[in-house]
N, C-alpha and C. Protein backbone atom coordinates (compact mmCIF):
# COMPACT_ATOMS: atom_id res chain seq x y z
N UNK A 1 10.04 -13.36 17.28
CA UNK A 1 9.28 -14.04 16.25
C UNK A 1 8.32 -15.03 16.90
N UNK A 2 6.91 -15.31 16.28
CA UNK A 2 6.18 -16.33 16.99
C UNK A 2 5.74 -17.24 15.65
N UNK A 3 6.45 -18.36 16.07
CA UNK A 3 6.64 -19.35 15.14
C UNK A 3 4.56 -19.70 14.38
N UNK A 4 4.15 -19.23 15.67
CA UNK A 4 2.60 -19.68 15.50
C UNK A 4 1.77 -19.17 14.84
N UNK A 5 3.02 -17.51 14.14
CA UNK A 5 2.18 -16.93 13.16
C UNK A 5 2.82 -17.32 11.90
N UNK A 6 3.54 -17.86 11.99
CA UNK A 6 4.37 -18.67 10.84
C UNK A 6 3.90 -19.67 10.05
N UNK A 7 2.93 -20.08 10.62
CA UNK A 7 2.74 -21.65 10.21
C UNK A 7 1.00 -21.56 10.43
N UNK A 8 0.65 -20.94 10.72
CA UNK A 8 -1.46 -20.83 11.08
C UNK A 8 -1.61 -20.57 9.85
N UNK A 9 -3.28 -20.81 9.12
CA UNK A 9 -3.73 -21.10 8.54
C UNK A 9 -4.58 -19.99 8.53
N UNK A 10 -4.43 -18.78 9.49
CA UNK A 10 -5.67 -17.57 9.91
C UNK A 10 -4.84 -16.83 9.72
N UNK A 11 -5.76 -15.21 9.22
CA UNK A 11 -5.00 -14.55 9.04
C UNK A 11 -4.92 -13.89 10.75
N UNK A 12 -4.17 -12.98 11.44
CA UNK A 12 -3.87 -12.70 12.77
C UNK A 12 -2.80 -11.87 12.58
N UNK A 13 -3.48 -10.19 12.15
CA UNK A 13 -2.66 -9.49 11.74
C UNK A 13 -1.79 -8.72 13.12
N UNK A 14 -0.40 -8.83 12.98
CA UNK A 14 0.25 -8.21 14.32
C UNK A 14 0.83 -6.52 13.78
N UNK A 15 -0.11 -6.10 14.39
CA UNK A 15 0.00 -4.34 14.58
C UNK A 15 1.02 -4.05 15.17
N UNK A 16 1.57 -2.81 15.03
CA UNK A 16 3.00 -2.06 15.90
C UNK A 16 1.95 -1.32 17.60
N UNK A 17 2.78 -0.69 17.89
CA UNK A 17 2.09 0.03 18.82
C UNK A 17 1.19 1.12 18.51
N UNK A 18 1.40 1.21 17.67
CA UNK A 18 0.20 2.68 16.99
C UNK A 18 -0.80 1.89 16.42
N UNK A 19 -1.49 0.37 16.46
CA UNK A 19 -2.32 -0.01 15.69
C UNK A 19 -2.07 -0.27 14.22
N UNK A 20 -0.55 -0.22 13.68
CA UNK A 20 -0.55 0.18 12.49
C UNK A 20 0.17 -1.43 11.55
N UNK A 21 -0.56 -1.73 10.21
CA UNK A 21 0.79 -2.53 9.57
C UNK A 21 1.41 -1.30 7.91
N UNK A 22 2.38 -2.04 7.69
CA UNK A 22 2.76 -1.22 6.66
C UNK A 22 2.35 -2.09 5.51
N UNK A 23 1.47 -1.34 4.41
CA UNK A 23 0.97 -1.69 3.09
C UNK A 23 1.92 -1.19 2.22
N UNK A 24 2.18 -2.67 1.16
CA UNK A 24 2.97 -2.51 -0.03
C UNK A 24 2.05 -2.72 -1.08
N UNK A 25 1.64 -1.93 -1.91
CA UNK A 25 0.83 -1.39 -3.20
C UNK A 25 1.54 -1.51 -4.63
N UNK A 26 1.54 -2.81 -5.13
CA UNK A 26 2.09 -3.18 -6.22
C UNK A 26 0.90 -3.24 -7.38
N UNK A 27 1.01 -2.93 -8.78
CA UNK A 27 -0.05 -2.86 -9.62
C UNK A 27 0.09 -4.66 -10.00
N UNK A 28 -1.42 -5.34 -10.00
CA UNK A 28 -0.96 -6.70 -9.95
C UNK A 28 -0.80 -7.01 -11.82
N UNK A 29 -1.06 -6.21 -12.61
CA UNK A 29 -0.56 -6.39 -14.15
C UNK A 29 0.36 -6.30 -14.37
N UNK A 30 1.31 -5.09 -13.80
CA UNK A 30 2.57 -4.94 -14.12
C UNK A 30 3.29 -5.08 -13.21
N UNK A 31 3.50 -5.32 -11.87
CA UNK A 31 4.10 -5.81 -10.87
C UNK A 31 5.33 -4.62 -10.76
N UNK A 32 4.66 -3.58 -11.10
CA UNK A 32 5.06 -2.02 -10.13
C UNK A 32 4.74 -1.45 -9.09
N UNK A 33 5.71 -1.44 -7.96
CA UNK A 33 5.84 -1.08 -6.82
C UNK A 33 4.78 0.44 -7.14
N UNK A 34 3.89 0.78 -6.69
CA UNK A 34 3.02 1.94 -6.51
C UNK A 34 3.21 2.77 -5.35
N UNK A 35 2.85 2.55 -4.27
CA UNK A 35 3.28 3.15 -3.01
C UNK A 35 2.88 2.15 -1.72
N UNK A 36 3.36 2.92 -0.72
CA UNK A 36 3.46 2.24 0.41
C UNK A 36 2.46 2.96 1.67
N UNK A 37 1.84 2.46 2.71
CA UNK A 37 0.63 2.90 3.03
C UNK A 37 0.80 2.00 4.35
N UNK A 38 -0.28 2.37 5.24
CA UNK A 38 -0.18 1.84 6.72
C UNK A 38 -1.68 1.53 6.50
N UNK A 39 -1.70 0.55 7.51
CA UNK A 39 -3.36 0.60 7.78
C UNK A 39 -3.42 -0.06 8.98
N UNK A 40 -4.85 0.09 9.52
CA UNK A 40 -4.90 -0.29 10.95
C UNK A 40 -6.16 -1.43 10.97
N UNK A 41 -7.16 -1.74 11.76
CA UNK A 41 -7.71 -3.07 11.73
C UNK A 41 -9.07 -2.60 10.66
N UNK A 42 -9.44 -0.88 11.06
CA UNK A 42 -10.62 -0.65 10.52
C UNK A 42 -10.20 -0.52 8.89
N UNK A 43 -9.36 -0.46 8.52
CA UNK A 43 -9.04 -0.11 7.18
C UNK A 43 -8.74 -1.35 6.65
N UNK A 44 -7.95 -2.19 7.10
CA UNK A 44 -8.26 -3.61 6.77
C UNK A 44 -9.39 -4.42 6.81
N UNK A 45 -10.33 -4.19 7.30
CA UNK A 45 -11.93 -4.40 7.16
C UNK A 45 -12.60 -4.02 6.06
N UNK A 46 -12.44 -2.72 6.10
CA UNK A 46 -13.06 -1.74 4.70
C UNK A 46 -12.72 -2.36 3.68
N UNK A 47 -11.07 -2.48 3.46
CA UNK A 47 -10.89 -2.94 2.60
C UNK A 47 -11.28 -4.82 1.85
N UNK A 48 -11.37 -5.38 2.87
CA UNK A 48 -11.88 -6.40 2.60
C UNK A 48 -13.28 -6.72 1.97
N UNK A 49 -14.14 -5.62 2.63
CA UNK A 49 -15.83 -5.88 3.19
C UNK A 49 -16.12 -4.90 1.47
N UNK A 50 -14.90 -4.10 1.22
CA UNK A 50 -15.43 -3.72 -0.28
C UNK A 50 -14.37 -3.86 -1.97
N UNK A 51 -13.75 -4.51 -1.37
CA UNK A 51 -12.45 -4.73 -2.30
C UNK A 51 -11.74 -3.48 -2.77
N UNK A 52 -12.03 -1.75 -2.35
CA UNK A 52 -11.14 -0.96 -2.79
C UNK A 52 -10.05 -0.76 -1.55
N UNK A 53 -8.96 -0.13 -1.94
CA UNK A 53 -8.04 -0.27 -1.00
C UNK A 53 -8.43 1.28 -0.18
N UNK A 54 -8.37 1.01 1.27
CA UNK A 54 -8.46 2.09 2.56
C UNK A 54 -7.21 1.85 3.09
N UNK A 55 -6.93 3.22 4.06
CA UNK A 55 -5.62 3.23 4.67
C UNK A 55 -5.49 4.13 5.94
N UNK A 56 -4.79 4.03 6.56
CA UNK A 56 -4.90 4.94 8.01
C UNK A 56 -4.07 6.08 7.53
N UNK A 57 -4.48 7.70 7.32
CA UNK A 57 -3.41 8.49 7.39
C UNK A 57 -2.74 8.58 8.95
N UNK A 58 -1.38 8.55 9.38
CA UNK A 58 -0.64 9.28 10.27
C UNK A 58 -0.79 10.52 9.68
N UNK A 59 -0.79 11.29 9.35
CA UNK A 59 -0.64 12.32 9.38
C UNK A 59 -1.83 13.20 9.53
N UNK A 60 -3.04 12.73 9.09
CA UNK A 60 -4.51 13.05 9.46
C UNK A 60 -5.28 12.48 10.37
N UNK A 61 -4.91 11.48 10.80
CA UNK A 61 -4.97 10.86 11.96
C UNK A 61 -6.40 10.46 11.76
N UNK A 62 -6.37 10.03 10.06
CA UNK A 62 -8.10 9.68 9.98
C UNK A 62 -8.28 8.17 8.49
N UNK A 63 -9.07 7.31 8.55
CA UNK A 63 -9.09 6.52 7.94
C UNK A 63 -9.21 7.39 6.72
N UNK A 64 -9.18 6.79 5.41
CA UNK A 64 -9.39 7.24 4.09
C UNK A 64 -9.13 5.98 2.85
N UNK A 65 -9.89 6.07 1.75
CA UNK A 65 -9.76 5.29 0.49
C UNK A 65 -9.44 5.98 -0.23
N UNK A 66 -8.30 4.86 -0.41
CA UNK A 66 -7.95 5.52 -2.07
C UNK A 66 -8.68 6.20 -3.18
N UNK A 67 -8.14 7.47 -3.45
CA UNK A 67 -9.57 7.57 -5.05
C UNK A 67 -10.50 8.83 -4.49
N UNK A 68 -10.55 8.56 -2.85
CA UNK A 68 -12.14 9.42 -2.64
C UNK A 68 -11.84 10.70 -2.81
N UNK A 69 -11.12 11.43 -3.03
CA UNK A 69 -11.13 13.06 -3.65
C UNK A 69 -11.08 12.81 -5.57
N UNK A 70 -9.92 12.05 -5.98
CA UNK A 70 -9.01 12.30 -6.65
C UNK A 70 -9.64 10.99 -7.76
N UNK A 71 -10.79 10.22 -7.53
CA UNK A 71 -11.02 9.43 -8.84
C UNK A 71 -9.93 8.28 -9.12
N UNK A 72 -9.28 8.43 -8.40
CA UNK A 72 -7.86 7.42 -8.39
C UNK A 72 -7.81 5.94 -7.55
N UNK A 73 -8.90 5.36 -7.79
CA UNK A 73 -8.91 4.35 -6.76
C UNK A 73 -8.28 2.98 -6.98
N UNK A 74 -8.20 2.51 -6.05
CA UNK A 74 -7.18 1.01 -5.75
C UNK A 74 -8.07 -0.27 -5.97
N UNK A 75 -8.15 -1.41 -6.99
CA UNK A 75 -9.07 -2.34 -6.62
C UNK A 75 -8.17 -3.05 -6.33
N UNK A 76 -8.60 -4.06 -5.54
CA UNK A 76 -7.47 -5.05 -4.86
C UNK A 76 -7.80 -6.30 -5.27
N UNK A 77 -6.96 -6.76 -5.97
CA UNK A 77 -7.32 -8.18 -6.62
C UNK A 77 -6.76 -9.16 -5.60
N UNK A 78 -6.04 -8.59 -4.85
CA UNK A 78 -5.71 -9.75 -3.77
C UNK A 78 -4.32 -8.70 -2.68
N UNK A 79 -4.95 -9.95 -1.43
CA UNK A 79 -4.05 -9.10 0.00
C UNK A 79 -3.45 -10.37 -0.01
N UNK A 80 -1.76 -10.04 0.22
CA UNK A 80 -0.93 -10.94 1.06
C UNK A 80 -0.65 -10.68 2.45
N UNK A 81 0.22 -11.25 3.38
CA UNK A 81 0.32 -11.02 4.23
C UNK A 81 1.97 -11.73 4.50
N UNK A 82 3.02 -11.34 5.24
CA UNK A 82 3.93 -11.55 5.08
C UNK A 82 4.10 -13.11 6.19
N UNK A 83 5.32 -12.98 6.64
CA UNK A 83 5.83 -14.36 7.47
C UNK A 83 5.54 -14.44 8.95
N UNK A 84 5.45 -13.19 9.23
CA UNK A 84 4.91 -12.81 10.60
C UNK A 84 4.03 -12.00 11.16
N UNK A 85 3.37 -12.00 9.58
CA UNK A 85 1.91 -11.02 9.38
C UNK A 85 1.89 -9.46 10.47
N UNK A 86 3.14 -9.01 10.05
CA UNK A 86 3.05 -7.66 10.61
C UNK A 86 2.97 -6.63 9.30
N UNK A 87 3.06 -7.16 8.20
CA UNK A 87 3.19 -6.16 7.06
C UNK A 87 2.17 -7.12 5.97
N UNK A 88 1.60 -6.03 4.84
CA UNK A 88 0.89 -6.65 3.88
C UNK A 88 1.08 -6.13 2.56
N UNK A 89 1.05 -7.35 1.48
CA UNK A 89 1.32 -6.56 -0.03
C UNK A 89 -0.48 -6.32 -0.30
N UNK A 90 -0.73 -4.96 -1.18
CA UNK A 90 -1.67 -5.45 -1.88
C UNK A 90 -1.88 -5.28 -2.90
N UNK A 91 -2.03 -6.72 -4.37
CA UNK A 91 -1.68 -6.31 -5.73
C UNK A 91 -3.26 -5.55 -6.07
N UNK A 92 -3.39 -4.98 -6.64
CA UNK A 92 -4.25 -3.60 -7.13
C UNK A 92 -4.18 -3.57 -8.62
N UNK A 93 -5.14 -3.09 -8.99
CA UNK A 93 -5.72 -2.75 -10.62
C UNK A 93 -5.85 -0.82 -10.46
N UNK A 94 -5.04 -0.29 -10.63
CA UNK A 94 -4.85 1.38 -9.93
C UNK A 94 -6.48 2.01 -11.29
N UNK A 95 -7.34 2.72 -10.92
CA UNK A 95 -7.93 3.54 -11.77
C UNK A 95 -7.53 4.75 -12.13
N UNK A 96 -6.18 5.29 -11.96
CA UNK A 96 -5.91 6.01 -12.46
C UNK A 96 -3.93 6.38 -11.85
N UNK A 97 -3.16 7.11 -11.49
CA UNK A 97 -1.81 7.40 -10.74
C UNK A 97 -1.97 7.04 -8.99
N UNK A 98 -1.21 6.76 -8.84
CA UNK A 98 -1.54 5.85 -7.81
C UNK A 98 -0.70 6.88 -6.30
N UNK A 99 0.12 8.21 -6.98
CA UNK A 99 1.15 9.14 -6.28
C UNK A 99 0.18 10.29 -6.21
N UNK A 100 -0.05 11.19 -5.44
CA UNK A 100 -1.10 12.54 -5.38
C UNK A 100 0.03 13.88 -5.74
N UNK A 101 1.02 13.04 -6.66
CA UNK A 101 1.61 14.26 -7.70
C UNK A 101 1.48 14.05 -9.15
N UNK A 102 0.33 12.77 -9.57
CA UNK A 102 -0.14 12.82 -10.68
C UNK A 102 0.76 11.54 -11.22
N UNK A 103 2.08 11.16 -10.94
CA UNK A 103 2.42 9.97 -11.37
C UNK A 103 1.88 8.67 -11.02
N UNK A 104 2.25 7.72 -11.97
CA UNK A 104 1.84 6.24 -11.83
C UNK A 104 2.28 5.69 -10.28
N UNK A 105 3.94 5.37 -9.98
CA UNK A 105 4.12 5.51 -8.89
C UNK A 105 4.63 6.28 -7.84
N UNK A 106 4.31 5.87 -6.68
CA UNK A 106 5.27 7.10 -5.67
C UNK A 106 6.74 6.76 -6.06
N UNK A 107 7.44 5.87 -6.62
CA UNK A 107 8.71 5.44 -6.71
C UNK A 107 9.44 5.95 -7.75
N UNK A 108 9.80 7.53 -7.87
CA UNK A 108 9.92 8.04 -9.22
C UNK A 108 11.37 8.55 -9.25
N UNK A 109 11.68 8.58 -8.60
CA UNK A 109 12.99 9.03 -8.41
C UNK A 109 14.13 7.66 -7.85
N UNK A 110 15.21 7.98 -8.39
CA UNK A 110 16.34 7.50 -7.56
C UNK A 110 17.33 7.72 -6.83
N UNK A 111 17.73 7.01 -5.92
CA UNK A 111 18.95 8.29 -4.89
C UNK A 111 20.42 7.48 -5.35
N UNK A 112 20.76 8.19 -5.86
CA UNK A 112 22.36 8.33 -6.20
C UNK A 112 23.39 8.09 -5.22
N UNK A 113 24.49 7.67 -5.47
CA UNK A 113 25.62 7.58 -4.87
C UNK A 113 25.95 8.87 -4.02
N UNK A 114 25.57 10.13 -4.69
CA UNK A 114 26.49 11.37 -4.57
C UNK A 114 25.73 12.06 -3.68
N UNK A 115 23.69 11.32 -3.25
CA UNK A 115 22.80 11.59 -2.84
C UNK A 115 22.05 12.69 -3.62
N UNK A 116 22.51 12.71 -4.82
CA UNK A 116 21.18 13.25 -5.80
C UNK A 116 19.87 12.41 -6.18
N UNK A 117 19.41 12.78 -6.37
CA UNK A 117 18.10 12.27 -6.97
C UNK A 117 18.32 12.20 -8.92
N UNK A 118 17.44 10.98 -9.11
CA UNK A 118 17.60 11.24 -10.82
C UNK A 118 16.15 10.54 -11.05
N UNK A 119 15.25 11.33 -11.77
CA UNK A 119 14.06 11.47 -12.18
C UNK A 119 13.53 10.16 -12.88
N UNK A 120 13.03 9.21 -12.61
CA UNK A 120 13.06 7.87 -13.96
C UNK A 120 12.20 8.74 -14.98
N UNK A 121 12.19 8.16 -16.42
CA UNK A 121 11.38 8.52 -17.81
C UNK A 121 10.33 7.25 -17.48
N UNK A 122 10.63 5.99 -17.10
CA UNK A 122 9.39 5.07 -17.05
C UNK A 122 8.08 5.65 -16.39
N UNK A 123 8.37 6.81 -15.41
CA UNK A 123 7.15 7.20 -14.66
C UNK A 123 6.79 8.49 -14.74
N UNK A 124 6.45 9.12 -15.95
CA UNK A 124 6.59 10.33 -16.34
C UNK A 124 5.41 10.56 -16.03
N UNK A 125 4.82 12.18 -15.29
CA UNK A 125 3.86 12.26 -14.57
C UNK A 125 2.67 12.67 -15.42
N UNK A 126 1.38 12.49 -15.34
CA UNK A 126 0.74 12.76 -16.16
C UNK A 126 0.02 12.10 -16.95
């Protein structure tokens, strides 16, 4: 821990080794967990320099904004940053499902005791 990111007044975002922090995507009206997202310094820029939310895919190994196929975009009414600024919330105004299976959030399911899954009705897709 470095106490000096604890207590500064700047933001001084601390990346993993892949360049990466992990984004928490809460809707800031209803304070629903939406999904969770990585981003790296250029996507934290973007996102600043235009208020919609950008993100690093791992898996495409390429920057991207929310929305840009799918009309679904993220406005960000505000970025937090945690205690040791390795992770960030960001509350969002979603323009449309915020999951690329058509639901509100990625958080739609629950895992069971028995390790089943059980479907919530609050996030019915569509």
């Amino acid at each position: 821990m470095d106490p000096s990111r604890d207590a500064t007044d700047r933001f001084l975002p601390r990346f993993d080794a892949a360049g990466l922090l992990t984004a928490i995507v809460v809707d800031a009206d209803r304070s629903t967990l939406l999904m969770v997202a990585h981003m790296n310094e250029e996507a934290i820029a973007r996102t600043r320099a235009t208020g919609q939310a950008h993100f690093w895919s791992r898996s495409r190994q390429a920057l991207w904004r929310k929305g840009e196929t799918s009309g679904n975009g993220l406005t960000v009414v505000e970025m937090r940053v945690d205690c040791d600024q390795d992770a960030l919330l960001l509350r969002v105004r979603p323009a449309g499902p915020a999951c690329h299976t058509g639901r509100r959030s990625c958080f739609y399911r629950r895992v069971e005791a028995d390790g089943g899954l059980t479907f919530l009705d609050d996030d019915a897709q569509g």
